[in-house]
N, C-alpha and C. Protein backbone atom coordinates (compact mmCIF):
# COMPACT_ATOMS: atom_id res chain seq x y z
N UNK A 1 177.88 52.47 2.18
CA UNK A 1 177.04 53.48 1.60
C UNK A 1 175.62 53.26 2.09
N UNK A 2 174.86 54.46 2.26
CA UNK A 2 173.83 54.34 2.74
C UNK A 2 172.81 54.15 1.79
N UNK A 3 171.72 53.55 2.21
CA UNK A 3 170.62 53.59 1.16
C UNK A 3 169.73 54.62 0.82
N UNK A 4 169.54 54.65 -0.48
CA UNK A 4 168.43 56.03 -1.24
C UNK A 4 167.13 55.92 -0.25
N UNK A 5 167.09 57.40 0.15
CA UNK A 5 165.44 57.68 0.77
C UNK A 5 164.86 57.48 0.19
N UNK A 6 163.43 57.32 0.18
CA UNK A 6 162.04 56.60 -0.54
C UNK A 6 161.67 58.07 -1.65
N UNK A 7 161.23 57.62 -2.36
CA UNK A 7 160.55 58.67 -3.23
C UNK A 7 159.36 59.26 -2.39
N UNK A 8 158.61 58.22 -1.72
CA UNK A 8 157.43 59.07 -1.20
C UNK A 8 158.65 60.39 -0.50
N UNK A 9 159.61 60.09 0.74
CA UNK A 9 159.77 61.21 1.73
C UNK A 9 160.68 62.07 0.16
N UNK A 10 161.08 61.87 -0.89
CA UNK A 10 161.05 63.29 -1.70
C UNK A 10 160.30 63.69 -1.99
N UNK A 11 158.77 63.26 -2.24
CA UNK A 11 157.77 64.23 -3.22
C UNK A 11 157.37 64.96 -1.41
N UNK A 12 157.33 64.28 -0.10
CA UNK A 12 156.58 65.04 1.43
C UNK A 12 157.76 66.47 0.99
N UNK A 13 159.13 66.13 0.79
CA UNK A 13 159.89 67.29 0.90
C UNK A 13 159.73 68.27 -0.24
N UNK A 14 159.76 67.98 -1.23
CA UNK A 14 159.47 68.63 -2.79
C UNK A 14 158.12 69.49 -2.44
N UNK A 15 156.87 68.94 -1.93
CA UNK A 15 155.95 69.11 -1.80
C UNK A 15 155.69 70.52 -1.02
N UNK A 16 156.43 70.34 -0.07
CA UNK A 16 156.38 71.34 0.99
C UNK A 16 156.83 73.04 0.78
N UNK A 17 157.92 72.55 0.13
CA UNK A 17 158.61 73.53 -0.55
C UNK A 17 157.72 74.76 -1.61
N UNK A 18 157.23 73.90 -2.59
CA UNK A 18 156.66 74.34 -3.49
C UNK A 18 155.60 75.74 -2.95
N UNK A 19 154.83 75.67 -1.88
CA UNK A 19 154.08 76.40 -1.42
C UNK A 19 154.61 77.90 -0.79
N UNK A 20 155.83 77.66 0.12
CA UNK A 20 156.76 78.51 0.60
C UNK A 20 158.04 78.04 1.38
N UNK A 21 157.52 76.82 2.02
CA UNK A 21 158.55 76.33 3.34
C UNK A 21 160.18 76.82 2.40
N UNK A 22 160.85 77.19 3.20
CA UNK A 22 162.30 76.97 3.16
C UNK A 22 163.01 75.68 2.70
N UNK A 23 164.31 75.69 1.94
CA UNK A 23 164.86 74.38 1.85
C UNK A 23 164.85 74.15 3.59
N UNK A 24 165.35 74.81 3.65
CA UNK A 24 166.44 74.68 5.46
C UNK A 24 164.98 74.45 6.27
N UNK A 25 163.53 74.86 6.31
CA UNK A 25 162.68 74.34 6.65
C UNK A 25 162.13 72.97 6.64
N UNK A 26 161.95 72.86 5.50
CA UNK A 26 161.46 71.59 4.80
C UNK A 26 162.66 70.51 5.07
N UNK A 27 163.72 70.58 5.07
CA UNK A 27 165.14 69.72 5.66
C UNK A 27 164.54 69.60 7.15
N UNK A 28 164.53 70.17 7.82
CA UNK A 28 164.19 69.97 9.53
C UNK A 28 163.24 69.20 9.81
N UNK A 29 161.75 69.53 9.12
CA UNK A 29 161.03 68.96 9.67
C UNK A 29 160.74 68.14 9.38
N UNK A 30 161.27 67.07 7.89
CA UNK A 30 161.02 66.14 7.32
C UNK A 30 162.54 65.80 7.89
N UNK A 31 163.64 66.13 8.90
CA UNK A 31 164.53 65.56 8.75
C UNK A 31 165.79 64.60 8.04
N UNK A 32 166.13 65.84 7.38
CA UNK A 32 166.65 64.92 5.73
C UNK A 32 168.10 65.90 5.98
N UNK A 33 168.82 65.66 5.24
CA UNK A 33 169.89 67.20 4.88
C UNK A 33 169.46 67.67 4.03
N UNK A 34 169.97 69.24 4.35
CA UNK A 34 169.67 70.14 3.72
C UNK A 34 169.95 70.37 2.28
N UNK A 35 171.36 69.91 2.17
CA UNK A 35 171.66 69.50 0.82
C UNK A 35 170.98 68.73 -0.26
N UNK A 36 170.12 67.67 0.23
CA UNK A 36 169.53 66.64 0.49
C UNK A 36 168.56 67.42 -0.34
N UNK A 37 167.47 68.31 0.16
CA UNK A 37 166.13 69.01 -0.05
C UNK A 37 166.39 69.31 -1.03
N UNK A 38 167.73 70.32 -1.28
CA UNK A 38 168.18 71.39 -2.15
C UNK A 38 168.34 70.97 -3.22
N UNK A 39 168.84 69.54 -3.44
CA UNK A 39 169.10 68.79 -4.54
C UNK A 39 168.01 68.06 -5.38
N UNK A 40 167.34 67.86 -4.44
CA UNK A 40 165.80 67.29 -4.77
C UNK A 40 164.08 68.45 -5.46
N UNK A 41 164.41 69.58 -4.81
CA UNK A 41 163.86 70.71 -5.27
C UNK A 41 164.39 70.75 -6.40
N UNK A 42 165.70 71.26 -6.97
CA UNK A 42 166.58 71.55 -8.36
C UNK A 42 166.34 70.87 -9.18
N UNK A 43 166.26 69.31 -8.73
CA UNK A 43 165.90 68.52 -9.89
C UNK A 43 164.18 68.54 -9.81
N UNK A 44 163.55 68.51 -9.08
CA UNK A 44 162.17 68.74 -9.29
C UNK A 44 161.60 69.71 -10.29
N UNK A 45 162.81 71.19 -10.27
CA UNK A 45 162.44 72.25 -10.98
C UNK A 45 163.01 72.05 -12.46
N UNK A 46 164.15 71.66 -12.61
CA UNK A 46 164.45 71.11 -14.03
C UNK A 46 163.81 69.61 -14.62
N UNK A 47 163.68 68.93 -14.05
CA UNK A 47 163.15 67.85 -14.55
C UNK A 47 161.85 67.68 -14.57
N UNK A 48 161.22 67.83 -13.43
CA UNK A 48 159.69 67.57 -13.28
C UNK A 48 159.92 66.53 -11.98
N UNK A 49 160.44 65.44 -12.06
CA UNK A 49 160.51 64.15 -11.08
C UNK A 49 161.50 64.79 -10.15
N UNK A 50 161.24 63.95 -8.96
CA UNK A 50 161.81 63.59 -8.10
C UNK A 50 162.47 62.29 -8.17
N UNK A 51 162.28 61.47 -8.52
CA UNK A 51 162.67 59.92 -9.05
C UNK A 51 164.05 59.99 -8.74
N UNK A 52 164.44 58.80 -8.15
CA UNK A 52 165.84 58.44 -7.88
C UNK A 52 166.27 58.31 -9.62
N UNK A 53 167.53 58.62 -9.45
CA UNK A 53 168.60 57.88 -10.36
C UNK A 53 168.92 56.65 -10.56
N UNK A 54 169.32 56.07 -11.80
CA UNK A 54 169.91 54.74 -11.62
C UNK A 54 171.71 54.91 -10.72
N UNK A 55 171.40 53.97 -9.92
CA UNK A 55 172.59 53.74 -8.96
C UNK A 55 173.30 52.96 -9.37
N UNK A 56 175.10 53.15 -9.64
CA UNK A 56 175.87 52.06 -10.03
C UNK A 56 175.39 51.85 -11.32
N UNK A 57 176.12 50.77 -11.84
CA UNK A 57 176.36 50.15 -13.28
C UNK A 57 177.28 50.62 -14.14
N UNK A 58 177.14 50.05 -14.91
CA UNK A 58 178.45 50.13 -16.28
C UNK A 58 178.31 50.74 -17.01
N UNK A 59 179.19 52.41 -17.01
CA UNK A 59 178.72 53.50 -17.55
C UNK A 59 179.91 53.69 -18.59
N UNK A 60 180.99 52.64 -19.07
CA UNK A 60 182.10 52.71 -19.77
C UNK A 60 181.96 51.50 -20.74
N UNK A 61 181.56 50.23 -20.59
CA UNK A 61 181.86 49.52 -21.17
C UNK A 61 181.51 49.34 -22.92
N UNK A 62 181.05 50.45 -23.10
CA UNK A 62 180.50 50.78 -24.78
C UNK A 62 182.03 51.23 -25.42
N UNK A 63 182.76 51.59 -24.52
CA UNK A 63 183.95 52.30 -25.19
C UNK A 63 184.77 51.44 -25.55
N UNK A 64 185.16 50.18 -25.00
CA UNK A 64 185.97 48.57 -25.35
C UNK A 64 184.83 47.88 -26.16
N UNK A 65 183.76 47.84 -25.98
CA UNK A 65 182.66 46.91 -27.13
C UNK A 65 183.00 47.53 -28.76
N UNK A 66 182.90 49.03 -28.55
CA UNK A 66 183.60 49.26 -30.04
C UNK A 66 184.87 48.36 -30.67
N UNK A 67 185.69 47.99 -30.04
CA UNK A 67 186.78 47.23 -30.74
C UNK A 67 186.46 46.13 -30.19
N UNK A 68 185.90 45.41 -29.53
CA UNK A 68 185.69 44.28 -29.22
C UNK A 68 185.57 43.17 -30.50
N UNK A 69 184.96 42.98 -31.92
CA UNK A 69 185.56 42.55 -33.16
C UNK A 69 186.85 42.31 -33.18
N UNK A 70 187.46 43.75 -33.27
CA UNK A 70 189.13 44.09 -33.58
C UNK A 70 189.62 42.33 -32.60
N UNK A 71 189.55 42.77 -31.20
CA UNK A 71 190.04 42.23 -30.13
C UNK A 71 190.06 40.78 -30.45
N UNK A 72 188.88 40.41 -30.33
CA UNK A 72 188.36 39.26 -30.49
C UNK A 72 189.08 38.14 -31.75
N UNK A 73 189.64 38.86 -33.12
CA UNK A 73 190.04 38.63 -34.51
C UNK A 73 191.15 38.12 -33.91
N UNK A 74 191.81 39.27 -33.04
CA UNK A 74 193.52 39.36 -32.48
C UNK A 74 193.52 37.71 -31.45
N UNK A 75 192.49 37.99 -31.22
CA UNK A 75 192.67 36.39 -30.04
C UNK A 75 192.81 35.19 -31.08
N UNK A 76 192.09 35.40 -31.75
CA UNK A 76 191.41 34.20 -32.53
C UNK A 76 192.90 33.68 -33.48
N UNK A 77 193.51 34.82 -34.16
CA UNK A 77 194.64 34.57 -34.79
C UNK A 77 195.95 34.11 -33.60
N UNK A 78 195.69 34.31 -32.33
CA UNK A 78 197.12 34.29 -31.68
C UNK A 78 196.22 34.29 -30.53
N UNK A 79 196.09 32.84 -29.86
CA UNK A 79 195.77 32.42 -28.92
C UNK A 79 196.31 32.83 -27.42
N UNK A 80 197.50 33.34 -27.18
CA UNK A 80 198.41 33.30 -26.01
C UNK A 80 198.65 34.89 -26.26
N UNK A 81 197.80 35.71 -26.81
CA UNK A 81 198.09 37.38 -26.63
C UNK A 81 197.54 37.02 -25.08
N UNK A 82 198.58 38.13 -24.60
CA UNK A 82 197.99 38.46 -22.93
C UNK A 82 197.11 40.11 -22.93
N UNK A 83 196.44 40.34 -21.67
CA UNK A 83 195.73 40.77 -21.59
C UNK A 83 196.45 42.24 -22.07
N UNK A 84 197.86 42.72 -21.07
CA UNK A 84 199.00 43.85 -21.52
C UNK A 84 199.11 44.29 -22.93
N UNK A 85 199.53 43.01 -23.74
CA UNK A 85 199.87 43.18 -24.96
C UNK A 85 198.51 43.00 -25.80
N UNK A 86 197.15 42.90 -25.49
CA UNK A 86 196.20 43.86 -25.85
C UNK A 86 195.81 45.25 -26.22
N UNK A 87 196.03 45.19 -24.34
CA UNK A 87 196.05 47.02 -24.15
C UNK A 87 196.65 47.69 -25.07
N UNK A 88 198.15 47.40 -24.95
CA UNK A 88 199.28 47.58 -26.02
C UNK A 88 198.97 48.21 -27.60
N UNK A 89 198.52 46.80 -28.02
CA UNK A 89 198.18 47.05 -29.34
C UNK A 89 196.93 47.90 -29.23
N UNK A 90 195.89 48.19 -28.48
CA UNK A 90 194.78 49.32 -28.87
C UNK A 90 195.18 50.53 -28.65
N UNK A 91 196.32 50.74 -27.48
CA UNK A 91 196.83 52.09 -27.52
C UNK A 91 197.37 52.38 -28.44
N UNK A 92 198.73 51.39 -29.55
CA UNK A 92 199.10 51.91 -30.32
C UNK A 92 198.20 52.84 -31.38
N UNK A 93 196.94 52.36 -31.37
CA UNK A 93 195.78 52.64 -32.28
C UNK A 93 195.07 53.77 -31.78
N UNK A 94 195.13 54.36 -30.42
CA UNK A 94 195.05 55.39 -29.79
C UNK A 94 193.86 55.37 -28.68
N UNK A 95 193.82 53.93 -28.19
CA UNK A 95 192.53 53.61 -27.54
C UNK A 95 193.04 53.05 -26.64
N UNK A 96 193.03 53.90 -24.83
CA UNK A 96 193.42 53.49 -24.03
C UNK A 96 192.97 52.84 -23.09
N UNK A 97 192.93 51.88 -22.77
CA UNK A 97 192.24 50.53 -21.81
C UNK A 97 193.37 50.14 -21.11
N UNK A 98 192.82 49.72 -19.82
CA UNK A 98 193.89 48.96 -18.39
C UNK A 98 193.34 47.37 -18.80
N UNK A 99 194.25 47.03 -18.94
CA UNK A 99 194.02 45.10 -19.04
C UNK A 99 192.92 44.50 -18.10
N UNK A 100 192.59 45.24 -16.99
CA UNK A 100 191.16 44.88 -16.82
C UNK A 100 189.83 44.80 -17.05
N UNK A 101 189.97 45.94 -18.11
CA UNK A 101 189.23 46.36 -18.91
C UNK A 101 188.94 45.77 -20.05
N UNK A 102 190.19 45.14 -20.31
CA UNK A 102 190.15 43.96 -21.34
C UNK A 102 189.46 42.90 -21.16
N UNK A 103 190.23 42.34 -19.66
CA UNK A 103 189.70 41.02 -19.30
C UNK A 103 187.97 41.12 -19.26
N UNK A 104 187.28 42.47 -18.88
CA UNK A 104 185.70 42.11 -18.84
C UNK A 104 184.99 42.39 -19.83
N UNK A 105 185.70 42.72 -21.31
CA UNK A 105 185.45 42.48 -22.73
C UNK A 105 185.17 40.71 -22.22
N UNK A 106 186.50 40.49 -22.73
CA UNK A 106 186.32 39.24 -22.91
C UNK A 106 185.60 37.78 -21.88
N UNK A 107 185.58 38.75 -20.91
CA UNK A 107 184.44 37.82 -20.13
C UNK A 107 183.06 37.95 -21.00
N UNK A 108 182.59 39.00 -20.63
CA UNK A 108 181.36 39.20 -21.20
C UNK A 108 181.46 38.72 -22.57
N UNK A 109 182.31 38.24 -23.98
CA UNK A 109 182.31 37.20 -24.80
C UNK A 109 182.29 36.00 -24.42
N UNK A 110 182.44 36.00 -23.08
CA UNK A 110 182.55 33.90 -22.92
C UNK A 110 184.42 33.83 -23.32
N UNK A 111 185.69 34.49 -23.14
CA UNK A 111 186.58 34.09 -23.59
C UNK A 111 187.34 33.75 -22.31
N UNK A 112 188.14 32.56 -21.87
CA UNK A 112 188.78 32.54 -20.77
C UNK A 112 190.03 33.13 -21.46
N UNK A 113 190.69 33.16 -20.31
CA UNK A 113 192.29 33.47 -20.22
C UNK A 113 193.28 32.49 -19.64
N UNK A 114 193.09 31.34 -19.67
CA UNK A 114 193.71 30.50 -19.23
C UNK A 114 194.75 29.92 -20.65
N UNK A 115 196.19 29.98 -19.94
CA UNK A 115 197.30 29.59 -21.51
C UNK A 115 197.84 28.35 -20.83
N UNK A 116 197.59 27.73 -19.44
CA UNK A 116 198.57 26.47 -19.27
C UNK A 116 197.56 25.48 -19.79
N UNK A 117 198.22 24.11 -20.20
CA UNK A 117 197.92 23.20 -20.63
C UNK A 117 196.86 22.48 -19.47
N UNK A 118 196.07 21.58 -19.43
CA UNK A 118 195.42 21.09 -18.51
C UNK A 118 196.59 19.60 -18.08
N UNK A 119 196.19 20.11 -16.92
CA UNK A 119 197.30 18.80 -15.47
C UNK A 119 196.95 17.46 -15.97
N UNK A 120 197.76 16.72 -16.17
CA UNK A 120 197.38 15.07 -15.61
C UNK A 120 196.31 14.69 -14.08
N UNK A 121 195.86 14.25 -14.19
CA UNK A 121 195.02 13.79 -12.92
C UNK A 121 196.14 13.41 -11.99
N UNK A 122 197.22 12.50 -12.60
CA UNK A 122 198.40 12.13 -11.11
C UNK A 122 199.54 12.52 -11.74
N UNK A 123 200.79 12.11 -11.19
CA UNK A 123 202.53 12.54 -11.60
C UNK A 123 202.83 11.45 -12.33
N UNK A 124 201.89 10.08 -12.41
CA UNK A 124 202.38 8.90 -13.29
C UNK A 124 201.62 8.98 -14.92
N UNK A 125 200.33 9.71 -15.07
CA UNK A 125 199.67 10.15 -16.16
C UNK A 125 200.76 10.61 -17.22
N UNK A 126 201.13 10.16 -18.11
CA UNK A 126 201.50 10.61 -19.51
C UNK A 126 200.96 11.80 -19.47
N UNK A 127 201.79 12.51 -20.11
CA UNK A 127 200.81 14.35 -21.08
C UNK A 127 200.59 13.81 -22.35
């Protein structure tokens, strides 16, 4: 993915516009796409800014933090729930999450997922 143009070359393009230039003008000679201009004018005219957007981030994870309590209770009582039979039980409840979705609940609590016992250091170590 390419990187966001500078705000300065949106307000040179925004700028231009405003007076008369053409999108399809103001695209050429500031060399941008046209789409590009068109999108940047629109929001200039509804918003006021030109200002980039926030790019990326975590635009879901409020929807698993709601039960994240629930979740968390369920671990706490029954150590060896897997991530599936999570999902499981929130769908039964009508709240649908992919077990990955789970797992970065419970990261973001600090909870591992690890159910095997920890190794002996050698094969002669007692458990």
């Amino acid at each position: 993915m390419t990187a966001p143009l500078s705000n300065d070359l949106r307000r040179r393009v925004v700028l231009s516009i405003e007076p008369g230039f053409s999108r399809r003008a103001a695209a050429a000679k500031f060399d941008v796409p046209i789409a590009s201009a068109v999108r940047w004018y629109q929001r200039y005219k509804r918003t006021g800014s030109i200002e980039l957007d926030v790019i990326g981030g975590d635009r879901q994870s409020h929807r698993v933090e709601a039960h994240a309590a629930k979740v968390l209770d369920w671990i706490d009582e029954q150590r060896d729930l897997t991530l599936v039979e999570i999902a499981d039980r929130l769908a039964d409840e009508g709240h649908v999450f992919a077990p990955a979705t789970i797992w970065r609940l419970l990261d973001r609590h600090n909870y591992t997922v690890k159910k095997r016992p920890p190794m002996p250091a050698n094969r002669i170590a007692t458990m």
